[in-house]
Protein backbone atom coordinates (compact mmCIF):
# COMPACT_ATOMS: atom_id res chain seq x y z
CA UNK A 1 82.20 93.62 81.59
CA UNK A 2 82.73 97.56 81.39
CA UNK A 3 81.59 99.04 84.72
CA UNK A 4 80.15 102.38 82.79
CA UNK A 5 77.86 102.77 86.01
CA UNK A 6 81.45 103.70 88.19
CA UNK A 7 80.80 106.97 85.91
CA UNK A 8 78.00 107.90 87.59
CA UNK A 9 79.42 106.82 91.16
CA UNK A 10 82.33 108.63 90.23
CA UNK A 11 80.56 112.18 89.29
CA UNK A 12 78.31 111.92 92.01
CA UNK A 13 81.25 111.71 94.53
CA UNK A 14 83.09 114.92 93.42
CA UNK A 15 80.50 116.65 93.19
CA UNK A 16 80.72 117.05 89.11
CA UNK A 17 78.45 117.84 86.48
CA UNK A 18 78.07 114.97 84.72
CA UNK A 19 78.38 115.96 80.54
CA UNK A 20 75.94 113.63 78.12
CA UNK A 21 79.23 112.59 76.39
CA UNK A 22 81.70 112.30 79.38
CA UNK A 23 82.34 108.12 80.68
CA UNK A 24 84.53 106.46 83.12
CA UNK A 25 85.24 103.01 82.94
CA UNK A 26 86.40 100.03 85.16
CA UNK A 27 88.01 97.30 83.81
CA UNK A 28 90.99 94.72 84.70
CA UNK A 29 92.48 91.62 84.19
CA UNK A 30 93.24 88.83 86.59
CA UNK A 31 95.64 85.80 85.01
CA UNK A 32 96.82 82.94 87.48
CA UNK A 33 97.78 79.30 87.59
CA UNK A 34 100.52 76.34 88.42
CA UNK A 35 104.05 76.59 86.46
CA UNK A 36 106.80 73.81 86.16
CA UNK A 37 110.09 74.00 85.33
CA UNK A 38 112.58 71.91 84.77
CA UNK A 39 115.63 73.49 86.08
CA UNK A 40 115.96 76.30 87.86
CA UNK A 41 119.64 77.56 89.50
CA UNK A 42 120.29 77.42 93.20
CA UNK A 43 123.41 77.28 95.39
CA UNK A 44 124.34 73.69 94.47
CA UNK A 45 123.68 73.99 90.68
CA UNK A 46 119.64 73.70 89.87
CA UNK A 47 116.59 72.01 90.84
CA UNK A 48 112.62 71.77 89.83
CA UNK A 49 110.08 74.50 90.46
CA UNK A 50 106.36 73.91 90.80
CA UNK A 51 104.67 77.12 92.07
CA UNK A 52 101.29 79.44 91.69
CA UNK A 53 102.15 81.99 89.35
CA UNK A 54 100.31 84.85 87.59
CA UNK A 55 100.50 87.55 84.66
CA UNK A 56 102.15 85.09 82.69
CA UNK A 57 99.78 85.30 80.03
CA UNK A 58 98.93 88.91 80.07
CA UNK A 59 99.76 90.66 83.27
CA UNK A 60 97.11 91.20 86.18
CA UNK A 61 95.45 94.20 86.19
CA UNK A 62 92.50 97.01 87.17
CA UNK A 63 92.21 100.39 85.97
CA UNK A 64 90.09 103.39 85.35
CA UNK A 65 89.92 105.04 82.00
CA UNK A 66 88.15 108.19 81.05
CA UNK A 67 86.87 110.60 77.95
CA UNK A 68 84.80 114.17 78.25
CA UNK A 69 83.72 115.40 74.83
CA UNK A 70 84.95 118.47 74.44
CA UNK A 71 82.86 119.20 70.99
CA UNK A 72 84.14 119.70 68.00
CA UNK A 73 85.71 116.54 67.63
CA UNK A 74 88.24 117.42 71.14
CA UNK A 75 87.90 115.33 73.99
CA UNK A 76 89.76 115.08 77.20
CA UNK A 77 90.89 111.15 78.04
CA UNK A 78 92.76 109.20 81.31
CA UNK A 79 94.32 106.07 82.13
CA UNK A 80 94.94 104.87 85.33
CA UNK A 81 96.24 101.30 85.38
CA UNK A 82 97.70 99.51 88.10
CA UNK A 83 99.31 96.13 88.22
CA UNK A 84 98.89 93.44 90.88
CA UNK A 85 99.95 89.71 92.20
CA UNK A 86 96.71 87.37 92.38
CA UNK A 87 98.39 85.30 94.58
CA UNK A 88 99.26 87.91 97.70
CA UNK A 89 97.93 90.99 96.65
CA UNK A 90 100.86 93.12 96.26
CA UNK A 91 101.48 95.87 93.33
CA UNK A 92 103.27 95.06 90.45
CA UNK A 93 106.02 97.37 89.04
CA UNK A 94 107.98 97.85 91.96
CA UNK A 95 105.09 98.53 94.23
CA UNK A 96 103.45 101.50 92.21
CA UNK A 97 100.16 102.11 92.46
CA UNK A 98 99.42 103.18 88.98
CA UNK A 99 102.41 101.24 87.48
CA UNK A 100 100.84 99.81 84.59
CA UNK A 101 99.73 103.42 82.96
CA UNK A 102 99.21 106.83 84.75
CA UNK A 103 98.38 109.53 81.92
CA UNK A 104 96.00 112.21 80.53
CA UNK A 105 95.93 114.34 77.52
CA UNK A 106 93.78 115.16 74.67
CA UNK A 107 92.43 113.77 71.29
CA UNK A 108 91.18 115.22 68.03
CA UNK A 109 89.16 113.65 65.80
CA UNK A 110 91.22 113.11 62.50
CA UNK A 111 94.41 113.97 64.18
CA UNK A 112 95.43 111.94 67.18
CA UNK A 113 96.20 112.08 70.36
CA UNK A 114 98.58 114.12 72.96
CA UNK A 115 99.53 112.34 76.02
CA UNK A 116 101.21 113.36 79.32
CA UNK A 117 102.19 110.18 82.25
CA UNK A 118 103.71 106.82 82.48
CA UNK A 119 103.11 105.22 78.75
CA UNK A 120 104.24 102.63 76.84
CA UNK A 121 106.78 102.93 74.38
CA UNK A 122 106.26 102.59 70.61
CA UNK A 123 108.33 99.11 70.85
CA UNK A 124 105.63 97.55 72.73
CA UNK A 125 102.67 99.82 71.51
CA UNK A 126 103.60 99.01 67.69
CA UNK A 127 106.08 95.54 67.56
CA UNK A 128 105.44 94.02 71.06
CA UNK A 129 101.55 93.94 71.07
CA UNK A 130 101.10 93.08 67.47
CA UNK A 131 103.66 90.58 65.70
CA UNK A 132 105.17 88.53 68.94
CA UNK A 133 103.85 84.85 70.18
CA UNK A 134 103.97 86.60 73.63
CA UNK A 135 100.44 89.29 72.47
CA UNK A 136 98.85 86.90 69.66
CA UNK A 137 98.75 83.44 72.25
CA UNK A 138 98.29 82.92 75.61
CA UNK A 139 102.24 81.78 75.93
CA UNK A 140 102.77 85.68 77.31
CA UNK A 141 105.87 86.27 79.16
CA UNK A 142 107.51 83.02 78.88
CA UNK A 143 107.57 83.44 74.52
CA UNK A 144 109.33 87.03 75.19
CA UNK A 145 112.98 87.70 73.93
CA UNK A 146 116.08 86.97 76.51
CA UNK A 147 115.18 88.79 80.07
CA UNK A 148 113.04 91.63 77.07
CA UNK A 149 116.17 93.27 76.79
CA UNK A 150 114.36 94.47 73.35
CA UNK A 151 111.34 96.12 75.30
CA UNK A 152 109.01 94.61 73.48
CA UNK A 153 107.38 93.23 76.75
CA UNK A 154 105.82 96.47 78.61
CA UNK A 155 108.32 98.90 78.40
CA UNK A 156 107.03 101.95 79.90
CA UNK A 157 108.81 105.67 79.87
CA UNK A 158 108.16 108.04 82.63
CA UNK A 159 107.33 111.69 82.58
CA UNK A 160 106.51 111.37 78.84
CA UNK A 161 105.08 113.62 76.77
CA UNK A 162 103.54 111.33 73.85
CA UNK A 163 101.79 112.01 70.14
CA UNK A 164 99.75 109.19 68.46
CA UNK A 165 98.21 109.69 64.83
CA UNK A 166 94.67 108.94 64.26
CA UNK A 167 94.51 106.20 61.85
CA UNK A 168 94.71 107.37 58.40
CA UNK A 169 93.84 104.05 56.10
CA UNK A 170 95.60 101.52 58.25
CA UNK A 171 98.68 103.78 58.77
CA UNK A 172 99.52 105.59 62.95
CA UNK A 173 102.43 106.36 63.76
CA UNK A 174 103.81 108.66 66.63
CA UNK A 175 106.74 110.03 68.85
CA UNK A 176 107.26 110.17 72.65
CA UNK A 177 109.65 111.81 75.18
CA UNK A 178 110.47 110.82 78.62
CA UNK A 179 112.02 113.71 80.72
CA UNK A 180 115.25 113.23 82.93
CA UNK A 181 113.58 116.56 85.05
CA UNK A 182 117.54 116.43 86.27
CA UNK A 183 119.22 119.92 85.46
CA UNK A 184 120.76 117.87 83.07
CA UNK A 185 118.25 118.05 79.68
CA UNK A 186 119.39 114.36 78.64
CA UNK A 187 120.18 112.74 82.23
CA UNK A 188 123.80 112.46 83.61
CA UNK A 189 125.37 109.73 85.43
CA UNK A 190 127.12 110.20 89.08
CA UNK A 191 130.21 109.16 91.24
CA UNK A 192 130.36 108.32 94.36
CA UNK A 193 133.02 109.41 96.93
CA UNK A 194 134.19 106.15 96.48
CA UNK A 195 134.99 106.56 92.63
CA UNK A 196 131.83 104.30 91.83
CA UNK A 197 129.85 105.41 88.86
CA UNK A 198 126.31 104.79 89.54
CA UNK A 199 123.07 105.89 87.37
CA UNK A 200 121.79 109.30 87.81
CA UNK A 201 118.44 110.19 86.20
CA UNK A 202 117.77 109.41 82.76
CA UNK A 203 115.79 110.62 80.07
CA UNK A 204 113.92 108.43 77.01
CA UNK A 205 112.55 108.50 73.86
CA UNK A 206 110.88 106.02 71.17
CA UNK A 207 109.05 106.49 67.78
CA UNK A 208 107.22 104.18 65.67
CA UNK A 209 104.96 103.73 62.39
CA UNK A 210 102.16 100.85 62.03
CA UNK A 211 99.91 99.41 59.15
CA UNK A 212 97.07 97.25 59.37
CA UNK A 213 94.73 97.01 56.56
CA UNK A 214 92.49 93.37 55.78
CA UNK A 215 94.40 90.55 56.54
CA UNK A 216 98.32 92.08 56.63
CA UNK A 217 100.12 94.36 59.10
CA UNK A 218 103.48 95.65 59.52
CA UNK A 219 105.26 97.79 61.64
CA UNK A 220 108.35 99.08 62.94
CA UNK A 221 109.78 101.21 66.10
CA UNK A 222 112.87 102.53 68.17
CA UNK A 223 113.39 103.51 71.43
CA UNK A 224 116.36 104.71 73.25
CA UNK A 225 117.56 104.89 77.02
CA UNK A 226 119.67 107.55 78.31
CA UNK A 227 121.29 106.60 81.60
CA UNK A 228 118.76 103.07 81.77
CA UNK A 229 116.48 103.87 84.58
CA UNK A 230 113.81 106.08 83.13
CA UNK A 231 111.67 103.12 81.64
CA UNK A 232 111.06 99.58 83.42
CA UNK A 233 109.44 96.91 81.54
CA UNK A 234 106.70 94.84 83.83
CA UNK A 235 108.98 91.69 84.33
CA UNK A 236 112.29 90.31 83.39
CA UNK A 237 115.12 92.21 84.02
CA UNK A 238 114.07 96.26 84.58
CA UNK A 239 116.03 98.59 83.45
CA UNK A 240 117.12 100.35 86.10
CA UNK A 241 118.88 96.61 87.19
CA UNK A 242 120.48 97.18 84.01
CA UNK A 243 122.47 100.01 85.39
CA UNK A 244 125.01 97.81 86.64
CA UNK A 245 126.64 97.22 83.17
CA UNK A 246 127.12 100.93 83.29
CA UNK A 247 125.43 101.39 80.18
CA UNK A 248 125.01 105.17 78.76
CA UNK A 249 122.80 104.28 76.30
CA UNK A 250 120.09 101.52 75.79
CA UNK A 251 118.66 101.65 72.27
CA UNK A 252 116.34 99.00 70.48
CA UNK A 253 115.40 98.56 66.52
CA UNK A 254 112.22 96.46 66.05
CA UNK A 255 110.20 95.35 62.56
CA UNK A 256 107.44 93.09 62.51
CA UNK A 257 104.45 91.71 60.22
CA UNK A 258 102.08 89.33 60.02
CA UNK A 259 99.46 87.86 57.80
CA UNK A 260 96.01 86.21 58.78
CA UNK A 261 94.42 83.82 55.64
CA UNK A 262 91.13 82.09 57.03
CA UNK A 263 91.33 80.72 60.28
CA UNK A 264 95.51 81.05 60.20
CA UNK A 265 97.56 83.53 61.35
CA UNK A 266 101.55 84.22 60.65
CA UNK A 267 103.90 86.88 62.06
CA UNK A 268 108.04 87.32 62.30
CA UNK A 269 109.99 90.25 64.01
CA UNK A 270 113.16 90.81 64.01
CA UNK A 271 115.25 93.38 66.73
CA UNK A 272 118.09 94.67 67.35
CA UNK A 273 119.41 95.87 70.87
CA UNK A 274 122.79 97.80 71.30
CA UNK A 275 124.12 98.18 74.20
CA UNK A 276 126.45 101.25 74.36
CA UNK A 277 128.84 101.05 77.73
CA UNK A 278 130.09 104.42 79.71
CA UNK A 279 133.37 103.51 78.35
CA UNK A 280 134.46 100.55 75.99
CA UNK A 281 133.06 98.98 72.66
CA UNK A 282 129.56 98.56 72.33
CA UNK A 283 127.73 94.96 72.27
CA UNK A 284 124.68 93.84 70.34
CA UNK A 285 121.75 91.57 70.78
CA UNK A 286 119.78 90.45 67.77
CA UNK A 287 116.77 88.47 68.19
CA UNK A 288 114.89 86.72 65.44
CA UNK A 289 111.21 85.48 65.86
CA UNK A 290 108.39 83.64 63.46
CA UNK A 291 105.57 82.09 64.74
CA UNK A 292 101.52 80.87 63.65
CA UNK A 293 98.20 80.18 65.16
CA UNK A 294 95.51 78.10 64.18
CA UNK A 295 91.93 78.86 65.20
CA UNK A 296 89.85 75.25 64.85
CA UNK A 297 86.86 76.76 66.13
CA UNK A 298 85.87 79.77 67.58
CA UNK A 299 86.90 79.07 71.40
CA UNK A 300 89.82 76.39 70.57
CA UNK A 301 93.44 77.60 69.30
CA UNK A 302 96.87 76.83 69.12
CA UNK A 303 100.32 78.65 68.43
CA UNK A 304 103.94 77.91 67.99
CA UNK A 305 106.64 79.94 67.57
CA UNK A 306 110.44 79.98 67.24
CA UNK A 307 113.26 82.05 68.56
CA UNK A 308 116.74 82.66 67.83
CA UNK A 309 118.62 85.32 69.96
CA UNK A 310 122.49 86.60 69.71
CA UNK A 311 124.88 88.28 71.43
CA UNK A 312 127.56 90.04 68.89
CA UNK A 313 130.55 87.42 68.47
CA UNK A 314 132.52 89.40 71.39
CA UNK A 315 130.16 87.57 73.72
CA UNK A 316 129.12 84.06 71.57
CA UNK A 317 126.05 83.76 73.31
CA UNK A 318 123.17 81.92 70.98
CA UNK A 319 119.46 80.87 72.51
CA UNK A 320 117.19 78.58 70.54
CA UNK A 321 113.66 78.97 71.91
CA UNK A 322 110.51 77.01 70.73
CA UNK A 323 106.92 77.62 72.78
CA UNK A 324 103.82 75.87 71.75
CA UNK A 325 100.49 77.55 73.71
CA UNK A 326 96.60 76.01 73.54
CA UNK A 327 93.81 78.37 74.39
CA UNK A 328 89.88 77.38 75.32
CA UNK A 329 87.64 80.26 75.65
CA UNK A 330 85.19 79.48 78.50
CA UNK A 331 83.36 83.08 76.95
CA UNK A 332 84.05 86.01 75.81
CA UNK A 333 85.63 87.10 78.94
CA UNK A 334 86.92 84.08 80.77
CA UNK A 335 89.83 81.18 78.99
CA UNK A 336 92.15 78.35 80.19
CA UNK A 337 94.89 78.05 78.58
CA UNK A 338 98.13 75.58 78.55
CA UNK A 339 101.56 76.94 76.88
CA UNK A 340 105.25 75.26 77.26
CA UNK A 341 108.81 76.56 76.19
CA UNK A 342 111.88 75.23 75.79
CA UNK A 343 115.40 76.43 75.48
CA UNK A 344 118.69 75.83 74.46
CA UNK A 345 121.40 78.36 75.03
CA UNK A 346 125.47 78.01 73.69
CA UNK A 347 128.93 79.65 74.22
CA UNK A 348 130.71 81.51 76.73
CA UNK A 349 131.28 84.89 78.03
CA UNK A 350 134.22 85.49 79.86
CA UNK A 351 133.18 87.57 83.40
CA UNK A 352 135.66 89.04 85.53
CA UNK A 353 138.48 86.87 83.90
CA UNK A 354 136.54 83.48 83.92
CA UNK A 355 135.26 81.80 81.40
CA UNK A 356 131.49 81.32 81.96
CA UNK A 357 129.01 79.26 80.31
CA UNK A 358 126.12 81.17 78.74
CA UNK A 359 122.89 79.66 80.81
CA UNK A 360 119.36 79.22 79.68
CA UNK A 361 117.02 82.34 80.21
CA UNK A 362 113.02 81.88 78.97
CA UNK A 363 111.40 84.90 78.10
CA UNK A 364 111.24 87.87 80.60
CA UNK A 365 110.95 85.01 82.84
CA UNK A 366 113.27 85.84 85.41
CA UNK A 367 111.24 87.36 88.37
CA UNK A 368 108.71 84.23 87.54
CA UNK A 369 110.95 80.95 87.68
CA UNK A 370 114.29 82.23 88.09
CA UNK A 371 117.54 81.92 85.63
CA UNK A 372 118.24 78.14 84.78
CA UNK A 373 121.03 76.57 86.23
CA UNK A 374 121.88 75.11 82.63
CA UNK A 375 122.23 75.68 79.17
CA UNK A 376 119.23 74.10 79.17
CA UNK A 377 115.31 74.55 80.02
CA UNK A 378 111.92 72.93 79.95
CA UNK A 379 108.89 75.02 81.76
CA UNK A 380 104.78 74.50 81.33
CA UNK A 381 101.67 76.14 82.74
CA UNK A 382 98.28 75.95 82.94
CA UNK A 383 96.40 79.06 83.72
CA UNK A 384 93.15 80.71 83.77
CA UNK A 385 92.28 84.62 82.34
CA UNK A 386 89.34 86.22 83.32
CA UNK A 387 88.81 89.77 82.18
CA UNK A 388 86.05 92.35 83.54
């Protein structure tokens, strides 16, 4: 339910004039239930997991968000978004309070929109949240590409300065910027005394193009990391963890479409992740998705999808994924939901001289169940979603 009255509260409490054509709206999100998994790695190899988990299938959320008409088709706009944990009450995103979203900016009627704040990038605005099983079923996280090296989860950029076309037949598309604000334009890494190069600040950008129209949509983006630590996606490994690869650059290549006839819906994506080092040959992570849902009534539907993910042959890492996901909507607002994955990962890398077997790795799943202790992994949930 949209808490328009907050607008009221709101203006009253500063002290504002409230315009005809101004709102503020509360909303949010709360996802939680019981996961199991199969295997899960600990000091003596693996073990089973049962625990209360949320924001599997969409992450947990409240926010505010905002519009004054500034007449003549302008209008002002804000998001504030901040993520939580159902189960203790803590923030999400590494403790920020408006880690979700935190932006303003201005629209124009037949023209778009220019945005300033923490946004998402055009790989999750455009691929991500439109032709994955992760944003058409409730399977979420746990159907995302290995640890979402691809961003396609919630990859956000800081200190972004963001254009987004109005929709012009089907067809948006748009640019973005995230700012180092080092003295160095593009970000810079730094040593140590000790002749350790660590991450300095970073800088980021990402554009993209999307088409709906009737039943089909397509739509492709690309978004690049300089110095990883300027964008963190909401779970799996964040990018700033990346850093210890001592990558320069992190840049991702996404496509996707998908195609609804009656009650059926189809998509596939396909990215492509390179990894470019401080020093040393690049590597390369290609992952390749396809997927359907079936709607047998109005509340009751089902999805399956299929992943195959690749490390370039210097690494010979392969991951088969399937997930399967059943949704029941309670109402318009509230649904329960079960969804399962499974994985099978192959090959070896060799780390610090060793040869080490390449280890199962669900989805962006790592801050939820851990990294298997296998090549191997079976994990299930129930949840419930309820949305206000």
């Amino acid at each position: 339910m949209k808490k328009t009255i907050v607008a009221a509260a709101t203006l009253g409490m500063f002290g504002a004039s409230a315009h005809a054509q101004s709102s503020v709206t509360l909303y949010g999100l709360i996802d939680a239930g019981v996961t199991y998994a199969n295997k899960v790695a600990t000091s003596s190899g693996h073990g089973k997991l049962v625990k209360y988990g949320d924001g599997v299938a969409s992450g947990s959320r409240w926010g505010i968000r905002g519009t004054e008409d500034l007449g003549g088709g302008l209008k002002a706009l804000f998001v504030l978004e901040s993520g939580f944990s159902s189960g203790d009450g803590t923030l999400g995103q590494g403790g920020a309070l408006f880690g979700r979203q935190a932006f303003v900016g201005l629209s124009k009627n037949g023209v778009g929109s220019l945005t300033f704040g923490r946004q998402y990038s055009f790989s999750t605005d455009y691929i991500g949240g439109n032709y994955t099983m992760g944003s058409q079923t409730p399977a979420g996280n746990y159907a995302y590409h290995i640890n979402d090296l691809d961003q396609l989860t919630s990859s956000r950029i800081n200190n972004a300065v963001k254009f987004q076309s109005a929709n012009f037949a089907g067809l948006t598309f748009g640019a973005m910027y995230g700012f180092s604000n080092s003295t160095q334009f593009a970000g810079a890494p730094t040593t140590s005394s000790g002749g350790t190069t660590t991450q300095g600040a970073s800088s980021a950008y990402s554009f993209g193009a999307n088409y709906a129209q009737g039943p089909f949509g397509i739509g492709a983006a690309y978004t690049n990391i300089r110095f990883p630590g300027g964008a963190t996606p909401a779970f799996g490994v964040s990018i700033a963890n990346v850093n210890t690869l001592g990558l320069r650059d992190l840049e991702t290549f996404g496509i996707g479409a998908r195609y609804a006839i009656a009650a059926a819906l189809v998509w596939a994506n396909w990215t492509h992740t390179k990894f470019e080092p401080l020093s040393g040959e690049a590597s390369k992570l290609n992952n390749y998705e396809i997927g359907g849902r079936y709607a047998f009534t109005p509340a009751l539907s089902a999805g399956l999808g299929y992943t195959f993910s690749k490390l370039d042959d210097r690494f010979e890492g392969k991951w088969h994924q399937v997930n399967a996901a059943v949704d029941y909507a309670l109402s318009k607002r509230t649904d329960v939901y079960v969804s399962a994955a499974y994985q099978k990962a192959s090959g070896s890398n060799t780390v610090n001289g060793r040869v080490v077997p390449v280890q199962a790795e669900i989805g962006s799943s790592a801050s939820f169940i851990g990294n298997a202790g296998a090549n191997t992994q079976f994990v299930t949930r129930i949840g419930l979603r309820h949305k206000f």
